[in-house]
C-alpha atoms as a PDB file:
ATOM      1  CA  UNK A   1     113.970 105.702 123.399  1.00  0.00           C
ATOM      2  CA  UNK A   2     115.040 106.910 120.032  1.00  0.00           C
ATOM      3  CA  UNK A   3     116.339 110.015 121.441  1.00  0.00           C
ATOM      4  CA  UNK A   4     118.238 108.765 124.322  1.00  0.00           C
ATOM      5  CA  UNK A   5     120.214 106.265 121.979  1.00  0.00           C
ATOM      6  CA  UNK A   6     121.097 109.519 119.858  1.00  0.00           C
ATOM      7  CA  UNK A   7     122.115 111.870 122.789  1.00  0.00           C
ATOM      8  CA  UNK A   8     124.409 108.863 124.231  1.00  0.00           C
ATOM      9  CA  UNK A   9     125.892 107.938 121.362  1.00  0.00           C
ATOM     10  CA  UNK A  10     126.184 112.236 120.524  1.00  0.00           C
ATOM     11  CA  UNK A  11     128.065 112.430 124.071  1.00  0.00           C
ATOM     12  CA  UNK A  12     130.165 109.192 123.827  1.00  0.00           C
ATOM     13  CA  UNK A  13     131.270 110.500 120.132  1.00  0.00           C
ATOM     14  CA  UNK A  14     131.959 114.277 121.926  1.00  0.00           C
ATOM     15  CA  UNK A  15     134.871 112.360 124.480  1.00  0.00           C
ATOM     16  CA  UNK A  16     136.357 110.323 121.653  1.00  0.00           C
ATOM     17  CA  UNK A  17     136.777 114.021 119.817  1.00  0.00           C
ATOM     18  CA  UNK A  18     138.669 115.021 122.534  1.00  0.00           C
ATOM     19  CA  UNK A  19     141.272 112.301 122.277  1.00  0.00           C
ATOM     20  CA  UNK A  20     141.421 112.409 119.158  1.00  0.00           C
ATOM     21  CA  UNK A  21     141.092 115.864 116.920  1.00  0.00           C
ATOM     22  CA  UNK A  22     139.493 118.837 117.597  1.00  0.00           C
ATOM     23  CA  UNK A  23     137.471 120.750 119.809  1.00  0.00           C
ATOM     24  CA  UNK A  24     135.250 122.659 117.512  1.00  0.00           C
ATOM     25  CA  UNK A  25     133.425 119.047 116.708  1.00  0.00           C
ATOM     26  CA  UNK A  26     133.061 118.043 120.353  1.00  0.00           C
ATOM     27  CA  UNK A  27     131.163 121.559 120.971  1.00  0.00           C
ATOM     28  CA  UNK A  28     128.564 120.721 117.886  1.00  0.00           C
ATOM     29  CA  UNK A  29     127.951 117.491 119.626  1.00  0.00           C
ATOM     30  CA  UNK A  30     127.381 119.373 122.616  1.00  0.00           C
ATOM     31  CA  UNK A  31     124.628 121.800 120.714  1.00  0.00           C
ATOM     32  CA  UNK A  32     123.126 118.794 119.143  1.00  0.00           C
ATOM     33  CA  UNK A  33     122.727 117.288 122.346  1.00  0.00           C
ATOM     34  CA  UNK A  34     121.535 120.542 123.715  1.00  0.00           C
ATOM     35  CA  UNK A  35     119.013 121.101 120.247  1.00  0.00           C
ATOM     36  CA  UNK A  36     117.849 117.291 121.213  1.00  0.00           C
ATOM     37  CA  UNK A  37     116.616 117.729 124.398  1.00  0.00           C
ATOM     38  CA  UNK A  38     114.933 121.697 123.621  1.00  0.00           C
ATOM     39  CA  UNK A  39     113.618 120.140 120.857  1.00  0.00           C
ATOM     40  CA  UNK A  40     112.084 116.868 123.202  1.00  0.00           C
ATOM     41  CA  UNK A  41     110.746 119.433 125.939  1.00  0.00           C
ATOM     42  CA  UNK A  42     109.127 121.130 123.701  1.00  0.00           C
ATOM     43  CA  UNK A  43     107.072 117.795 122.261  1.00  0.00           C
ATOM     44  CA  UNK A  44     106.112 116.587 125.212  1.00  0.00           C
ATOM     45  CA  UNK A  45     104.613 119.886 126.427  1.00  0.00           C
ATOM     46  CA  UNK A  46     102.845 119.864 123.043  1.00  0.00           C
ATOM     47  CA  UNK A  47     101.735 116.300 123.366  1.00  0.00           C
ATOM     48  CA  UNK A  48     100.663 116.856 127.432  1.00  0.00           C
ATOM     49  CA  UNK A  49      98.506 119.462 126.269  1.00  0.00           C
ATOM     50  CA  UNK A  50      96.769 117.438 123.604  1.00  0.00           C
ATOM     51  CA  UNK A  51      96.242 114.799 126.154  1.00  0.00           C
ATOM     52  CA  UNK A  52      95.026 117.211 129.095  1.00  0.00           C
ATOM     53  CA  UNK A  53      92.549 118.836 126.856  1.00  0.00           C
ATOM     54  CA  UNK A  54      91.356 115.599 125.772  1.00  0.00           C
ATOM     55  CA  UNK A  55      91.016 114.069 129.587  1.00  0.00           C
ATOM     56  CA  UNK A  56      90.270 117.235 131.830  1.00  0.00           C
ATOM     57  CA  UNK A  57      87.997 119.272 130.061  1.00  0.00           C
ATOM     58  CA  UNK A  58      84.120 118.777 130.049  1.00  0.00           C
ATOM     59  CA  UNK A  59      83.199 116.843 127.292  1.00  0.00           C
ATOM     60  CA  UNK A  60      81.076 118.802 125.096  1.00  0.00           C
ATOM     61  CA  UNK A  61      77.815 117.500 124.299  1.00  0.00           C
ATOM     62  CA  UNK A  62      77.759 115.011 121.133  1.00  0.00           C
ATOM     63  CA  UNK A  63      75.586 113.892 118.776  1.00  0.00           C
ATOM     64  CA  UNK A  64      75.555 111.074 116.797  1.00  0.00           C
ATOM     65  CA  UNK A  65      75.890 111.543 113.422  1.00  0.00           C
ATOM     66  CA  UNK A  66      72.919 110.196 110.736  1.00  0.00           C
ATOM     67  CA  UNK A  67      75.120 110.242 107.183  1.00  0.00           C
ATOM     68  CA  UNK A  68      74.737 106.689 106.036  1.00  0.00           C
ATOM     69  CA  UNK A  69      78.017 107.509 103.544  1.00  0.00           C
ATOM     70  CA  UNK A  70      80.098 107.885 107.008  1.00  0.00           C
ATOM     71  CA  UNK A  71      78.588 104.984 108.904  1.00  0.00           C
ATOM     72  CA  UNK A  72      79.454 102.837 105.472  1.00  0.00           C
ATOM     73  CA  UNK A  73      82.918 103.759 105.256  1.00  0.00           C
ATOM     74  CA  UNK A  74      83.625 103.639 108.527  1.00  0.00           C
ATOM     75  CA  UNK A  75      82.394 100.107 108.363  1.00  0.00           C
ATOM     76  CA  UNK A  76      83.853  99.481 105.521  1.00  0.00           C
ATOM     77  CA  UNK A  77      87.788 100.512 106.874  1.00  0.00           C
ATOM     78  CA  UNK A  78      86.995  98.722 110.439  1.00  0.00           C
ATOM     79  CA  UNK A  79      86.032  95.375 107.721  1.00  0.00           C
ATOM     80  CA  UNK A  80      89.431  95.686 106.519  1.00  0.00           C
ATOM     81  CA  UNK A  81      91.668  96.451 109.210  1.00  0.00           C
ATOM     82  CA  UNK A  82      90.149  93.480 110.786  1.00  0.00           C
ATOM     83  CA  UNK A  83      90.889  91.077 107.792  1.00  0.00           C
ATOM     84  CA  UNK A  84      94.224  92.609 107.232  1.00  0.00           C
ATOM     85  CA  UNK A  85      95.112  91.666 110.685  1.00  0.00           C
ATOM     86  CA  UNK A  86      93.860  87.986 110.311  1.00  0.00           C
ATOM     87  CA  UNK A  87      95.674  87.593 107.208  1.00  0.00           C
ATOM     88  CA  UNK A  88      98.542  90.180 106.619  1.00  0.00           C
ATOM     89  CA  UNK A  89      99.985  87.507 104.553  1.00  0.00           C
ATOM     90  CA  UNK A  90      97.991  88.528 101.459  1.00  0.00           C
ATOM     91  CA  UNK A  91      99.032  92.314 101.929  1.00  0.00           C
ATOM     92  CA  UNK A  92     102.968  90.965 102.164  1.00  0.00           C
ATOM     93  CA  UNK A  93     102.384  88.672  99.144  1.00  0.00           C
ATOM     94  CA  UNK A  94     101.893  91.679  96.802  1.00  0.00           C
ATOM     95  CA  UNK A  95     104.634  93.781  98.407  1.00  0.00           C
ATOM     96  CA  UNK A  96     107.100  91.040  97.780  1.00  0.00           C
ATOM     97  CA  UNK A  97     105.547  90.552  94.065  1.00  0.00           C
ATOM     98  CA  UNK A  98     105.902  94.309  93.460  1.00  0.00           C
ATOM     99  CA  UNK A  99     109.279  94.725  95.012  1.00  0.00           C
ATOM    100  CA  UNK A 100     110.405  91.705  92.646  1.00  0.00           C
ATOM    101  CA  UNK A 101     108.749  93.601  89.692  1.00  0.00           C
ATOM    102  CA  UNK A 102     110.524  96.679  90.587  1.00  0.00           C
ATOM    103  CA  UNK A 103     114.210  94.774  91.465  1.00  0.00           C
ATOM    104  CA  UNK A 104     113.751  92.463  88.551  1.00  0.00           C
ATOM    105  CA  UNK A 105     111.695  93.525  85.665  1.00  0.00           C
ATOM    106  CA  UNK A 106     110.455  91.724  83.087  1.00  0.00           C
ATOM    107  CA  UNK A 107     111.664  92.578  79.543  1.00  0.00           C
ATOM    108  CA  UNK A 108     108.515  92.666  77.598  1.00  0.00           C
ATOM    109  CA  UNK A 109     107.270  95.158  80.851  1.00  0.00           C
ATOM    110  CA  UNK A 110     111.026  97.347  80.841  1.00  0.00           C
ATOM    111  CA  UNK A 111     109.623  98.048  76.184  1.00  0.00           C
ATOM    112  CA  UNK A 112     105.986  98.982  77.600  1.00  0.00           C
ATOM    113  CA  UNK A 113     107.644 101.418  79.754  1.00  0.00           C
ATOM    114  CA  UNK A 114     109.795 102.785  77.577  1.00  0.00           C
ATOM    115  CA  UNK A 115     107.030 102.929  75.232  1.00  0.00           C
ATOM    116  CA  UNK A 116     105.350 104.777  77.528  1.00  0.00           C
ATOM    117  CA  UNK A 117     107.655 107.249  78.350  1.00  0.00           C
ATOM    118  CA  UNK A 118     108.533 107.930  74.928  1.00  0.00           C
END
């Protein structure tokens, strides 16, 4: 969607040019335009061949895997993703305290830093 917002807005900007000034910026909308959609053909034959190789070839025989480290991590990710999605609240809590840190530091934390530094 992205993409089609940029090429209308790229064309719509290429007939005001016209009215207005010159004609050398209406043709670099044009070759943007033109660059956009190359440049979106060529994705989605990328992408389509990710996704045929994944849905029409034979799947190859698999086995499970036995490394306890994997199955523990694994678990151990899926545990959080879970809890972040129950409460993201906690998550957005310490962005908003770090963002505040970062907009408004403290002054006894701005002479530890330039402690630091120096």
């Amino acid at each position: 969607m992205g993409k089609l917002y940029i090429i209308s807005s790229a064309l719509s900007a290429g007939g005001e040019v016209v009215r207005g000034a010159s004609e050398s910026r209406q043709m670099g909308m044009y070759i943007l335009v033109i660059l956009i959609v190359v440049n979106a053909a060529i994705a989605a034959a990328y992408y389509l061949r990710i996704l045929a190789s994944c849905y029409l070839r034979k799947p190859a025989a698999v086995t499970p895997s036995r490394c306890h480290a994997l199955r523990l991590s694994l678990a151990l990710c899926g545990f959080i993703a879970v809890a972040l999605f129950i409460r993201p609240g906690v998550l957005f809590d310490q962005s908003k305290k770090a963002t505040e840190e970062i907009a408004n530091p403290s002054p006894s934390h701005q002479n530890s830093a330039l402690a630091t530094i120096k």
